[in-house]
PDB file of N, CA and C in Angstrom:
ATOM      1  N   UNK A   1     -95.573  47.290 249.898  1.00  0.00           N
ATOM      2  CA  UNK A   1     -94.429  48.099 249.548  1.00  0.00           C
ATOM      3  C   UNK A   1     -93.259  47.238 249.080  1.00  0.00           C
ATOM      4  N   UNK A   2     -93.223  46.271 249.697  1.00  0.00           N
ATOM      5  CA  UNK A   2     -91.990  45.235 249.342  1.00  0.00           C
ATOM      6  C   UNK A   2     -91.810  45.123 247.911  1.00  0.00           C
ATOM      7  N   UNK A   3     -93.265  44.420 247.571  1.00  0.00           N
ATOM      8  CA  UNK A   3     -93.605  43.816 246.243  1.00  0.00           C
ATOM      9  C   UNK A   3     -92.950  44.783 244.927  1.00  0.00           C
ATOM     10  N   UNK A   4     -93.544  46.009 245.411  1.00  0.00           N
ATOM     11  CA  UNK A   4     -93.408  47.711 244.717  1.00  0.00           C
ATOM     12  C   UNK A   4     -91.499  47.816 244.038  1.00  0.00           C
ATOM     13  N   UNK A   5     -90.750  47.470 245.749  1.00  0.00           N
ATOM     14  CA  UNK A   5     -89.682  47.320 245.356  1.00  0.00           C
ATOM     15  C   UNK A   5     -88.938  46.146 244.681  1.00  0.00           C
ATOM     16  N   UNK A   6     -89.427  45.224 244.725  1.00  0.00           N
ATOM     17  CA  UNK A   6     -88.554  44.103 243.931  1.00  0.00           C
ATOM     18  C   UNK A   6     -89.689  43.959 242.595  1.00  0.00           C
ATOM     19  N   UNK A   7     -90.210  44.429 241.892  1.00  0.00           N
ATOM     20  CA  UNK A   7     -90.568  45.108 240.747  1.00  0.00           C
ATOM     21  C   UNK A   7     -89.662  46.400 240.006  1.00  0.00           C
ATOM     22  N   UNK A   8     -88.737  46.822 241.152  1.00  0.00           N
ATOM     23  CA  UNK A   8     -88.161  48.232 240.192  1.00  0.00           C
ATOM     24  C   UNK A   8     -87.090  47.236 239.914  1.00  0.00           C
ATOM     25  N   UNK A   9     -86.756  46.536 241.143  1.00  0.00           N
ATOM     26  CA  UNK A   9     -85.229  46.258 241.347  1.00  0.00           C
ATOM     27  C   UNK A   9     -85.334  45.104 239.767  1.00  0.00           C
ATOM     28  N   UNK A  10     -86.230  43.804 239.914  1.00  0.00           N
ATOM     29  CA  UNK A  10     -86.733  43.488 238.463  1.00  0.00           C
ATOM     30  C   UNK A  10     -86.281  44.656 237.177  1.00  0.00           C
ATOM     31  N   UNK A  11     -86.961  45.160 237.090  1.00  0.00           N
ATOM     32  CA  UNK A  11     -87.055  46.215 235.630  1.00  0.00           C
ATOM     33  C   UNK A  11     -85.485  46.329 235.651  1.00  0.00           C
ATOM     34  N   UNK A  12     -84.758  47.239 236.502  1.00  0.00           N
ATOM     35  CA  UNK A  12     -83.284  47.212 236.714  1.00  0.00           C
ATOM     36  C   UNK A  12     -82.684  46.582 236.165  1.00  0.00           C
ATOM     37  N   UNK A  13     -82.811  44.983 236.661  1.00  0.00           N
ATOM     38  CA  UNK A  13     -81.838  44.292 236.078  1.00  0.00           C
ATOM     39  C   UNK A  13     -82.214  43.565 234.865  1.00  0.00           C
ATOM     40  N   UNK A  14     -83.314  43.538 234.150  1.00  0.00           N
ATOM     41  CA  UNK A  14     -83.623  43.785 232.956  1.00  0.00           C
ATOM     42  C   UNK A  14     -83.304  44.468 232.116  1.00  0.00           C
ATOM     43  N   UNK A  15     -83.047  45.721 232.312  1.00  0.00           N
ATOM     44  CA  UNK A  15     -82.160  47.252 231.525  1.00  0.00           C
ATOM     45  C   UNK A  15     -80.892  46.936 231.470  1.00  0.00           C
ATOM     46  N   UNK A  16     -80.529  46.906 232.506  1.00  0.00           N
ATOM     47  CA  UNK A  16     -78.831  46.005 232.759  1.00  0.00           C
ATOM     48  C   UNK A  16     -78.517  45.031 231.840  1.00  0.00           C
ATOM     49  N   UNK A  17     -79.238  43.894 231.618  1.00  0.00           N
ATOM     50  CA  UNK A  17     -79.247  42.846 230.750  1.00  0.00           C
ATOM     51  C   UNK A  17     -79.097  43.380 229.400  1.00  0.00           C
ATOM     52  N   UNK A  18     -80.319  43.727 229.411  1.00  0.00           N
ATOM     53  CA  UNK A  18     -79.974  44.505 227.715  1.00  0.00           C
ATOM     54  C   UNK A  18     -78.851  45.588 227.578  1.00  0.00           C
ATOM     55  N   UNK A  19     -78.552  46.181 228.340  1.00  0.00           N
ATOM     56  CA  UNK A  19     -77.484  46.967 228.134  1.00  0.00           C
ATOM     57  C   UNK A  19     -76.311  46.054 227.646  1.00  0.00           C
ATOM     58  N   UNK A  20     -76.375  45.240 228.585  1.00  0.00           N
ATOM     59  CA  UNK A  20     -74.664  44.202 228.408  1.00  0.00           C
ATOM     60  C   UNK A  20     -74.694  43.787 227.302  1.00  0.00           C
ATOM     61  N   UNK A  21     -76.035  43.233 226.939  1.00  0.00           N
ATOM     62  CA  UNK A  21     -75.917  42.070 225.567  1.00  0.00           C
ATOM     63  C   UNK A  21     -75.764  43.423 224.108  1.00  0.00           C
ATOM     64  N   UNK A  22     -76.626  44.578 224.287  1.00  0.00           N
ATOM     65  CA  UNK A  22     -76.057  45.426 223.011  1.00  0.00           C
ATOM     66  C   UNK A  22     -74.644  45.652 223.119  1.00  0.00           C
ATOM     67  N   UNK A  23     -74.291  46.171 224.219  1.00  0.00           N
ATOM     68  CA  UNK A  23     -72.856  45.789 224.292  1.00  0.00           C
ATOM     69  C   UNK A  23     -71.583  45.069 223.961  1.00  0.00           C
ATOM     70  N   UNK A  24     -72.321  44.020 224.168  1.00  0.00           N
ATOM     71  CA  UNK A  24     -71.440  43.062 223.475  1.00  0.00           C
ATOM     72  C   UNK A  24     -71.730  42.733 222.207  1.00  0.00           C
ATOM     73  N   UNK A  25     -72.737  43.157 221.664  1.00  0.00           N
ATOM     74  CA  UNK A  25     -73.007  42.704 219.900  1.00  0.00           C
ATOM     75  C   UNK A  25     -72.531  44.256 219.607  1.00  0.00           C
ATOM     76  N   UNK A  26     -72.615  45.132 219.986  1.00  0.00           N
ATOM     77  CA  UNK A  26     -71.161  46.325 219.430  1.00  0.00           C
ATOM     78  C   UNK A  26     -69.959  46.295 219.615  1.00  0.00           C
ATOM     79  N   UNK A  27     -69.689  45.313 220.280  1.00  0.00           N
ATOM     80  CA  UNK A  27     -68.264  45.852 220.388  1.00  0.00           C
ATOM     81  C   UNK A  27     -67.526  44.226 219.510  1.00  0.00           C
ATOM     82  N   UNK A  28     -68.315  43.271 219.368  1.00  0.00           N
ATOM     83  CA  UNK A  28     -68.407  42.211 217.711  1.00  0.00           C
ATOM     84  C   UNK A  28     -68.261  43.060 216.709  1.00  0.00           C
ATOM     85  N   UNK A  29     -68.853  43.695 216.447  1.00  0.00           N
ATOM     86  CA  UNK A  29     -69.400  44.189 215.464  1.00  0.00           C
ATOM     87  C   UNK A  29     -68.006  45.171 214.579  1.00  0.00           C
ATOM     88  N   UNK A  30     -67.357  45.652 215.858  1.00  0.00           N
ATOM     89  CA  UNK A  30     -66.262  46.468 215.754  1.00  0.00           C
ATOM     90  C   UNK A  30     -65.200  45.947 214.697  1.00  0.00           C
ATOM     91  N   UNK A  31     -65.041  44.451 215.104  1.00  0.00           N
ATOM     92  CA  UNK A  31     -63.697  43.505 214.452  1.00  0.00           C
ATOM     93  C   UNK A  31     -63.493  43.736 212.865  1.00  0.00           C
ATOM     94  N   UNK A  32     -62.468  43.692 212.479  1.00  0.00           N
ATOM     95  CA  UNK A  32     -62.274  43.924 211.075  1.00  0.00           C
ATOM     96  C   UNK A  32     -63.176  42.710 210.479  1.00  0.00           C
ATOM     97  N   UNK A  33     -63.178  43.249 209.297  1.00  0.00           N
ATOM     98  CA  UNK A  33     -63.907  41.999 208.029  1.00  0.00           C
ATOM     99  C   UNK A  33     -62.744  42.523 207.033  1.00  0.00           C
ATOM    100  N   UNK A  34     -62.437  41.072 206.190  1.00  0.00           N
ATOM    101  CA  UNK A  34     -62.082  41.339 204.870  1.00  0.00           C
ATOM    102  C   UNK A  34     -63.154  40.128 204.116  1.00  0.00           C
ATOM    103  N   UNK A  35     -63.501  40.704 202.712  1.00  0.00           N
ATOM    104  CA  UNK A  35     -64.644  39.825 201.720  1.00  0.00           C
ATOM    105  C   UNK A  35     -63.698  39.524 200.805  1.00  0.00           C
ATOM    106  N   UNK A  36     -64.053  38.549 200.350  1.00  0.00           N
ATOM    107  CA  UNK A  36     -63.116  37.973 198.739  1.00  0.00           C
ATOM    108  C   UNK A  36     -62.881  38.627 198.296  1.00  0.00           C
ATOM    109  N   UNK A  37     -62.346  38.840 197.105  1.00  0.00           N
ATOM    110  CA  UNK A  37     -61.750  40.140 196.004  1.00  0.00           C
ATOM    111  C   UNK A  37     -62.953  39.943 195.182  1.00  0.00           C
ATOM    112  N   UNK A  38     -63.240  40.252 194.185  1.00  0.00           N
ATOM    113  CA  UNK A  38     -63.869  40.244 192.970  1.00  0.00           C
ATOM    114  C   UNK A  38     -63.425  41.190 192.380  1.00  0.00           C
ATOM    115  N   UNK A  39     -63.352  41.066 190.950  1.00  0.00           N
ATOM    116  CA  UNK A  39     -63.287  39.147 190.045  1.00  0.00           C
ATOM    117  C   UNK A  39     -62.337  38.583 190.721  1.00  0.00           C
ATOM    118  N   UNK A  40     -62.671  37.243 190.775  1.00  0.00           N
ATOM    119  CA  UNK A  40     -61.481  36.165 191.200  1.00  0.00           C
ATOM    120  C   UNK A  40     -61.822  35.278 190.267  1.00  0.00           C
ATOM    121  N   UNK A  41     -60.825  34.516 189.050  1.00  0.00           N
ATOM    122  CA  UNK A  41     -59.220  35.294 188.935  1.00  0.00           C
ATOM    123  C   UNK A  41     -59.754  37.057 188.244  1.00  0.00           C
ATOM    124  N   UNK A  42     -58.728  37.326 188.972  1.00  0.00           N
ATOM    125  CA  UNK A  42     -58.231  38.620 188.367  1.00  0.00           C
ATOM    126  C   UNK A  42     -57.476  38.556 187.105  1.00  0.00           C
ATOM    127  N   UNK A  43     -57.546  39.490 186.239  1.00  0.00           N
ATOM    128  CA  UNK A  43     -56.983  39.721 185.295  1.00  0.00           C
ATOM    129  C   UNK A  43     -55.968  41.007 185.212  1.00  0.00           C
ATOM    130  N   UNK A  44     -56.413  41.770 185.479  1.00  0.00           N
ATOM    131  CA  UNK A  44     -55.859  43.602 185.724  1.00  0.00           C
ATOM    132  C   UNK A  44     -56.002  44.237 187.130  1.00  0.00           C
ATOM    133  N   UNK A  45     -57.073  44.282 187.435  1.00  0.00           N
ATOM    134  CA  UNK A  45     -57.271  44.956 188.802  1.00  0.00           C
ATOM    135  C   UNK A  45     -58.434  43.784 189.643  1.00  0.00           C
ATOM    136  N   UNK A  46     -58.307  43.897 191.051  1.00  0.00           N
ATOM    137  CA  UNK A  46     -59.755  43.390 191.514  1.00  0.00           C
ATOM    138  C   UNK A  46     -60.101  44.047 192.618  1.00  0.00           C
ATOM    139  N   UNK A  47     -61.545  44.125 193.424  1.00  0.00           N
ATOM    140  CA  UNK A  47     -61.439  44.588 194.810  1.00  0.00           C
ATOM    141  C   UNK A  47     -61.649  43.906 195.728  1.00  0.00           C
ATOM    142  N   UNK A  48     -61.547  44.577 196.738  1.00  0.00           N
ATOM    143  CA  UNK A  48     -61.583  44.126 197.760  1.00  0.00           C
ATOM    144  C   UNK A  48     -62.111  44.875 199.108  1.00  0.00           C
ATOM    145  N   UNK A  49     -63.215  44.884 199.837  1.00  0.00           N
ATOM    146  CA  UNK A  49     -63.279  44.792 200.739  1.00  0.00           C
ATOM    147  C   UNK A  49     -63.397  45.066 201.827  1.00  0.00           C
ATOM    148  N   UNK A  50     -62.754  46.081 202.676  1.00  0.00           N
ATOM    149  CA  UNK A  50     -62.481  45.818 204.051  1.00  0.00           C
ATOM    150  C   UNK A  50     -63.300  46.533 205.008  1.00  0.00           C
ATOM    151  N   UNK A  51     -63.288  46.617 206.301  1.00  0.00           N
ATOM    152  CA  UNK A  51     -64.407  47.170 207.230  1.00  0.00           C
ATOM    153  C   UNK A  51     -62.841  46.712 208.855  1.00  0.00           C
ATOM    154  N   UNK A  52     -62.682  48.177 209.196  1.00  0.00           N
ATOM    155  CA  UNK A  52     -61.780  48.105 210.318  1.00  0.00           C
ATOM    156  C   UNK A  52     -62.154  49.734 211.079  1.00  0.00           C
ATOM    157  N   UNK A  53     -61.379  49.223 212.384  1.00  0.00           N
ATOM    158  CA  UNK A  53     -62.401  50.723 213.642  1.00  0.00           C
ATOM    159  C   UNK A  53     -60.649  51.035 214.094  1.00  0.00           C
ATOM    160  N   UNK A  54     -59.518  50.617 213.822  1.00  0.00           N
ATOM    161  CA  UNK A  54     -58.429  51.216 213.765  1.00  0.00           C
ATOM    162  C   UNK A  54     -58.311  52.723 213.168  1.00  0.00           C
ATOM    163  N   UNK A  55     -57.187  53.637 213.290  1.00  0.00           N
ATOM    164  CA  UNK A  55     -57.237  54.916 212.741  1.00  0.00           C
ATOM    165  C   UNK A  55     -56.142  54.305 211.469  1.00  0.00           C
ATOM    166  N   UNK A  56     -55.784  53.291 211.332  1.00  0.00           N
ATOM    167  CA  UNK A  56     -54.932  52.808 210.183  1.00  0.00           C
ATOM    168  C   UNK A  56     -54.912  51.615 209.970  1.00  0.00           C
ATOM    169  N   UNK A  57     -54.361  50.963 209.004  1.00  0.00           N
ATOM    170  CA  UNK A  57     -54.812  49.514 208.604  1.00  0.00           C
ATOM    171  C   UNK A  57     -53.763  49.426 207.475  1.00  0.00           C
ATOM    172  N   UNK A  58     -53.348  47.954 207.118  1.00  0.00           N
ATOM    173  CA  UNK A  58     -52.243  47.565 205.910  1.00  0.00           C
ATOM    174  C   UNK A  58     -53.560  46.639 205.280  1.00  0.00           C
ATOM    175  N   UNK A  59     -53.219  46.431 204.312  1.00  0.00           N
ATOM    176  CA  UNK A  59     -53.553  45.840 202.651  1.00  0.00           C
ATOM    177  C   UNK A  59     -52.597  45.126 202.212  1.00  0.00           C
ATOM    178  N   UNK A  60     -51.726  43.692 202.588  1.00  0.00           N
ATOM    179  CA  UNK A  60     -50.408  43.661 201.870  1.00  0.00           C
ATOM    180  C   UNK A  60     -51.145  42.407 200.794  1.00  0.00           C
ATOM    181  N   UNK A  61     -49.935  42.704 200.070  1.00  0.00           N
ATOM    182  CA  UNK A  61     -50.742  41.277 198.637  1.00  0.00           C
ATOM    183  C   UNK A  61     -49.350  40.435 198.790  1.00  0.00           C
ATOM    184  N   UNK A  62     -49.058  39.005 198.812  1.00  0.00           N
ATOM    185  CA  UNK A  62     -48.027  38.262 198.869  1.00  0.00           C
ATOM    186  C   UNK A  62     -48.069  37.129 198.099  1.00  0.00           C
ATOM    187  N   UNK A  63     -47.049  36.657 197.633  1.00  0.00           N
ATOM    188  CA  UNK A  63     -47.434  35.505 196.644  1.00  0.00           C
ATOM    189  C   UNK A  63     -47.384  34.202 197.457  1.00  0.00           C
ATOM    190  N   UNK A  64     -47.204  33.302 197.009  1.00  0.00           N
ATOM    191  CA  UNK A  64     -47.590  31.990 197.386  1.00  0.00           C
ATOM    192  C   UNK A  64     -45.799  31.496 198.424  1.00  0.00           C
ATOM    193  N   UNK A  65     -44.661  32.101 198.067  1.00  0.00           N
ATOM    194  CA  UNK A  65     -43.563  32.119 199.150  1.00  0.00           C
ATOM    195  C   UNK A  65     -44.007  33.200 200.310  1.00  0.00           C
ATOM    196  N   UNK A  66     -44.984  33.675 200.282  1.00  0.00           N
ATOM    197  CA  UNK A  66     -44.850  34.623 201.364  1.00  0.00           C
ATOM    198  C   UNK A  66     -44.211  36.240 201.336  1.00  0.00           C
ATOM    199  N   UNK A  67     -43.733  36.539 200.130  1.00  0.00           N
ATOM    200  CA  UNK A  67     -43.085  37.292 199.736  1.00  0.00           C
ATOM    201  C   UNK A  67     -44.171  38.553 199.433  1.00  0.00           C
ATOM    202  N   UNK A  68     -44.069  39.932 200.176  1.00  0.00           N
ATOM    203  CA  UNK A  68     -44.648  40.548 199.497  1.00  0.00           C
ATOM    204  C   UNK A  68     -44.898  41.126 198.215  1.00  0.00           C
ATOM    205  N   UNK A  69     -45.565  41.762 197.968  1.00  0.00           N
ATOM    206  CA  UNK A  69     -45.368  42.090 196.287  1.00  0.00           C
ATOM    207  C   UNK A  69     -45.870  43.762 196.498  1.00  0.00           C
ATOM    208  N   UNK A  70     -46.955  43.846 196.813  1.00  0.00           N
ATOM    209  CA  UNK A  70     -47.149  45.276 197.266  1.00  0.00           C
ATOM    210  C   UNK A  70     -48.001  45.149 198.717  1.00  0.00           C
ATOM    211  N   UNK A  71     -48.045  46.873 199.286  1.00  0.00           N
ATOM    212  CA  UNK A  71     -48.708  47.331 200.464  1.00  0.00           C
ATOM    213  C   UNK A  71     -49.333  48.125 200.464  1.00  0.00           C
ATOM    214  N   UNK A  72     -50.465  48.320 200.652  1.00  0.00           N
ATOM    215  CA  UNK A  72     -51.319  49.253 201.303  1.00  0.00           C
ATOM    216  C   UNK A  72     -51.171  50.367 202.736  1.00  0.00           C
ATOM    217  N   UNK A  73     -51.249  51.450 202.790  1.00  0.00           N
ATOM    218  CA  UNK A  73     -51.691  51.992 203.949  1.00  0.00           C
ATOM    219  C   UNK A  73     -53.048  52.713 203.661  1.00  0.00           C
ATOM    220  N   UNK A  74     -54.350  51.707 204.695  1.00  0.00           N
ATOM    221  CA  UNK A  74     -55.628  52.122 204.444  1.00  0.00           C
ATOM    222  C   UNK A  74     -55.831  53.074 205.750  1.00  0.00           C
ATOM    223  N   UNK A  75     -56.409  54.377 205.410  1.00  0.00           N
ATOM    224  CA  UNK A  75     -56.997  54.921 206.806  1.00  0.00           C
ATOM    225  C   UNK A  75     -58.099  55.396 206.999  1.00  0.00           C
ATOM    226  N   UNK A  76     -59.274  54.204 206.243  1.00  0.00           N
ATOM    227  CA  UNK A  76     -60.551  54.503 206.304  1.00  0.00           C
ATOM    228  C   UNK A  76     -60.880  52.860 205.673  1.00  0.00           C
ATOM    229  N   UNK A  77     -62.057  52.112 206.016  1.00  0.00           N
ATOM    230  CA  UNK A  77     -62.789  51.341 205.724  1.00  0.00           C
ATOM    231  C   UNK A  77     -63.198  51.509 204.152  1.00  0.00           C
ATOM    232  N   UNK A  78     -63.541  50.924 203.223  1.00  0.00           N
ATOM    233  CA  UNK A  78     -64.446  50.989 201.930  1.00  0.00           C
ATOM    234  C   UNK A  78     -63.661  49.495 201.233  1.00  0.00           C
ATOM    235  N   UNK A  79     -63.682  50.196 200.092  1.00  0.00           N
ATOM    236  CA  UNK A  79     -63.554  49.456 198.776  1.00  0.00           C
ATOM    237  C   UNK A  79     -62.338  49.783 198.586  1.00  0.00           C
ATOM    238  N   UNK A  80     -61.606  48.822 198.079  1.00  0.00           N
ATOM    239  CA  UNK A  80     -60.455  49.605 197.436  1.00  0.00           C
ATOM    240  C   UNK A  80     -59.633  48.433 196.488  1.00  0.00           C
ATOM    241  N   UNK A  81     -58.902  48.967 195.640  1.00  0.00           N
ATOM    242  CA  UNK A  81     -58.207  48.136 193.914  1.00  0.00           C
ATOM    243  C   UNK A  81     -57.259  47.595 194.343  1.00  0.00           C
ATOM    244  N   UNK A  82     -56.719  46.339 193.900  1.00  0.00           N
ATOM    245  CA  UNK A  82     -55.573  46.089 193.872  1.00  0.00           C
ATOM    246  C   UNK A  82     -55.142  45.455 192.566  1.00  0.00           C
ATOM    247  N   UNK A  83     -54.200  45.985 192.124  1.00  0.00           N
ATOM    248  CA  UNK A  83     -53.750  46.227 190.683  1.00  0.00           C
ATOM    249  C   UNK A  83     -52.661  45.368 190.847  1.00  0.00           C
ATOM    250  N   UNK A  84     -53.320  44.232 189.375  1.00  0.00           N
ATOM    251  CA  UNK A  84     -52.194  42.730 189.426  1.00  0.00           C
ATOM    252  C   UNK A  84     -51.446  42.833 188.117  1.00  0.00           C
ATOM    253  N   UNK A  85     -51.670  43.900 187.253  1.00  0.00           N
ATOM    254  CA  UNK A  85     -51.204  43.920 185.874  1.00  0.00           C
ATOM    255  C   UNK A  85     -49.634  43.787 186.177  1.00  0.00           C
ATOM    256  N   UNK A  86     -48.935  43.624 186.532  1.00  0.00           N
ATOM    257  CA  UNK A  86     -47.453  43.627 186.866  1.00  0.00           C
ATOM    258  C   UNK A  86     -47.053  42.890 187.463  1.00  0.00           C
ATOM    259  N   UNK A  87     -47.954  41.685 187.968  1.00  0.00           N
ATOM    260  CA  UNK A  87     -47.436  40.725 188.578  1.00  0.00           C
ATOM    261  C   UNK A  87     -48.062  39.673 187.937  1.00  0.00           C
ATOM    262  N   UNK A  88     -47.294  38.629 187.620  1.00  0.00           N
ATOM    263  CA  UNK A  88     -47.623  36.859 187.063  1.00  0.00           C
ATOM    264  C   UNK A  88     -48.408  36.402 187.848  1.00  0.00           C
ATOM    265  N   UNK A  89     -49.114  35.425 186.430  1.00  0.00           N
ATOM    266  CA  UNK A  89     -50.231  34.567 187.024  1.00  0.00           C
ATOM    267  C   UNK A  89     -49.815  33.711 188.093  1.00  0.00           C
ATOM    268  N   UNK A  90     -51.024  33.640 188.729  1.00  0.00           N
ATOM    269  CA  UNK A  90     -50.692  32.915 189.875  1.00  0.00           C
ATOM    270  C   UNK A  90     -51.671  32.433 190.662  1.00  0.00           C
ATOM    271  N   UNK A  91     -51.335  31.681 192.194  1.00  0.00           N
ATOM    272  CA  UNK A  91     -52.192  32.468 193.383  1.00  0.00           C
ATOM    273  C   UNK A  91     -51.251  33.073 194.604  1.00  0.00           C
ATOM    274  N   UNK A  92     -52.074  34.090 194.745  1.00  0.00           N
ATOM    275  CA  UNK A  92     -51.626  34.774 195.884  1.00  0.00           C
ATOM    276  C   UNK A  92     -52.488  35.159 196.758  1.00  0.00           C
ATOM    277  N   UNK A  93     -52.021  35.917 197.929  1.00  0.00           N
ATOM    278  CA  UNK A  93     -52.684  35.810 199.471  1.00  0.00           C
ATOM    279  C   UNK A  93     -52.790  37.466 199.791  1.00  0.00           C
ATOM    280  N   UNK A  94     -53.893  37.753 200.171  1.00  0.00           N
ATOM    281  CA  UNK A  94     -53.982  39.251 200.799  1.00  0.00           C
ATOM    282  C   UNK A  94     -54.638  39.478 201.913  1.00  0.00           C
ATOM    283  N   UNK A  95     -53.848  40.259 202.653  1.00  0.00           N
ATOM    284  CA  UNK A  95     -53.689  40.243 204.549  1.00  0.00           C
ATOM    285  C   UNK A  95     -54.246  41.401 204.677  1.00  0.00           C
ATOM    286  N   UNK A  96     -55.431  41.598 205.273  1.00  0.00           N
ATOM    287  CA  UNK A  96     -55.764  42.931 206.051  1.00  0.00           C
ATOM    288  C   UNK A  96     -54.852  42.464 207.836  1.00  0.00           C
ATOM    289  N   UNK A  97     -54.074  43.864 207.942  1.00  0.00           N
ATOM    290  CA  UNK A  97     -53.851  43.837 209.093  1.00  0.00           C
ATOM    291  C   UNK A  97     -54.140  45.440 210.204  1.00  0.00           C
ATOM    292  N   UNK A  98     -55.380  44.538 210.901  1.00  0.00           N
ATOM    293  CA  UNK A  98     -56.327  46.135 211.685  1.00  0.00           C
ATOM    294  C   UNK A  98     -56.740  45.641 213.195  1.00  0.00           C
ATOM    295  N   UNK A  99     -56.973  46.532 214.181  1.00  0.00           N
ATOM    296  CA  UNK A  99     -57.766  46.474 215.230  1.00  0.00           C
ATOM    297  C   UNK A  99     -56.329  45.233 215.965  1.00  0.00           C
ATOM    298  N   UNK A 100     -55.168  45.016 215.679  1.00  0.00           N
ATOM    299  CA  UNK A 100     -54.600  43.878 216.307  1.00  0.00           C
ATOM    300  C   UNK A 100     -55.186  42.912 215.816  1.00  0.00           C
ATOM    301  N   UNK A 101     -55.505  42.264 214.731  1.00  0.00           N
ATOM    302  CA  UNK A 101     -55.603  41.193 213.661  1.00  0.00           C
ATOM    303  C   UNK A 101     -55.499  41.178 212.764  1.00  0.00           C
ATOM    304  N   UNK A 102     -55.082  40.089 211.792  1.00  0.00           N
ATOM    305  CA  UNK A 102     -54.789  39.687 210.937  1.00  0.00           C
ATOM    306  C   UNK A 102     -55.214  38.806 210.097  1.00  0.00           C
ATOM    307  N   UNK A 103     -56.443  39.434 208.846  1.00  0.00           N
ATOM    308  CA  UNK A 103     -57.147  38.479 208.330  1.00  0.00           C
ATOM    309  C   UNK A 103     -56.604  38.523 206.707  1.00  0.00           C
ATOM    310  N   UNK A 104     -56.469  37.202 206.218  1.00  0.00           N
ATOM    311  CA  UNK A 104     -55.928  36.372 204.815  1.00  0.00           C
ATOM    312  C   UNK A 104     -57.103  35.991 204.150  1.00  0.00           C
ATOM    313  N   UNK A 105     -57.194  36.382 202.656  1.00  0.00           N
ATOM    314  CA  UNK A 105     -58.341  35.279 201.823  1.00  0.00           C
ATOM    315  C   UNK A 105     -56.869  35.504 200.585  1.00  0.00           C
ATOM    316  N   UNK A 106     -57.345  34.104 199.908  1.00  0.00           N
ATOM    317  CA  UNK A 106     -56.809  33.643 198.495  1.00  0.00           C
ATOM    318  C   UNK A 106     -57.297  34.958 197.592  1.00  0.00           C
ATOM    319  N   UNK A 107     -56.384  34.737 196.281  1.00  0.00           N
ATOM    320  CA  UNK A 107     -56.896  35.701 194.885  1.00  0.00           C
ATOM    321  C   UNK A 107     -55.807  35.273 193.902  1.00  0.00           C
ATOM    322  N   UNK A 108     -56.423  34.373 192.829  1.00  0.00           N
ATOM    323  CA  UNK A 108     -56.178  33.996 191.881  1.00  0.00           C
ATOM    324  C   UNK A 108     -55.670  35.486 190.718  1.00  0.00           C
ATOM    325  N   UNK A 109     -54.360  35.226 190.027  1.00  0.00           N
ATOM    326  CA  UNK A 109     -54.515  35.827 188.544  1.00  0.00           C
ATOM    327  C   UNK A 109     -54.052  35.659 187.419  1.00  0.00           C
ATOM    328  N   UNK A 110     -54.879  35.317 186.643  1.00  0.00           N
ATOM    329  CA  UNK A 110     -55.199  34.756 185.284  1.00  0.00           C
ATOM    330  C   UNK A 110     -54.881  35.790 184.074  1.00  0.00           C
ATOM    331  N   UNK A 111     -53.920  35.927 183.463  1.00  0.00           N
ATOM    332  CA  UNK A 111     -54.071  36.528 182.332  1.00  0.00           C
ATOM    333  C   UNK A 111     -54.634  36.364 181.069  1.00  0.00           C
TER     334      UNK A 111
END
């Protein structure tokens, strides 16, 4: 009978185990992503990106002082444009800010 029981109690904490570890590769999984833009350089428009589990999220584009130039309010994950026709060549910096972080990639634009 012993044996019987430290066989369930086994399996148990086997289930347990796996529970924790999916656990924790979902709740990774959660964290924002931002991907490069493409095209980089930009010429007119490029995209970009993002993947966030917030009910809202910013998009800001800033130039190389830090200065914004435009903002986003995203309130859904996908794809989305950011339109450089009005702003000089350059490089500049674009900030997803979601979930309490704050992620930056470069984006060149080339006229």
């Amino acid at each position: 009978m012993a044996i019987f029981d430290v066989t369930i109690v086994n399996k148990i904490i086997s289930i347990a185990l796996i529970l924790l570890f999916t656990s924790a590769v979902a709740m990774a999984d959660n964290e924002p992503k931002l991907a490069q833009n493409y095209p980089n350089p930009a010429k007119e428009k490029t995209y970009v990106e993002v993947q966030f589990s917030s009910l809202e999220a910013t998009l800001a584009l800033s130039n190389i002082l830090g200065e914004v130039v435009s903002i986003q309010v995203l309130k859904h994950s996908g794809t989305f444009i950011l339109d450089v026709t009005e702003i000089p060549e350059g490089v500049y910096f674009y900030t997803l800010e979601a979930d309490g972080q704050k992620l930056t990639r470069r984006l060149t634009v080339k006229k």
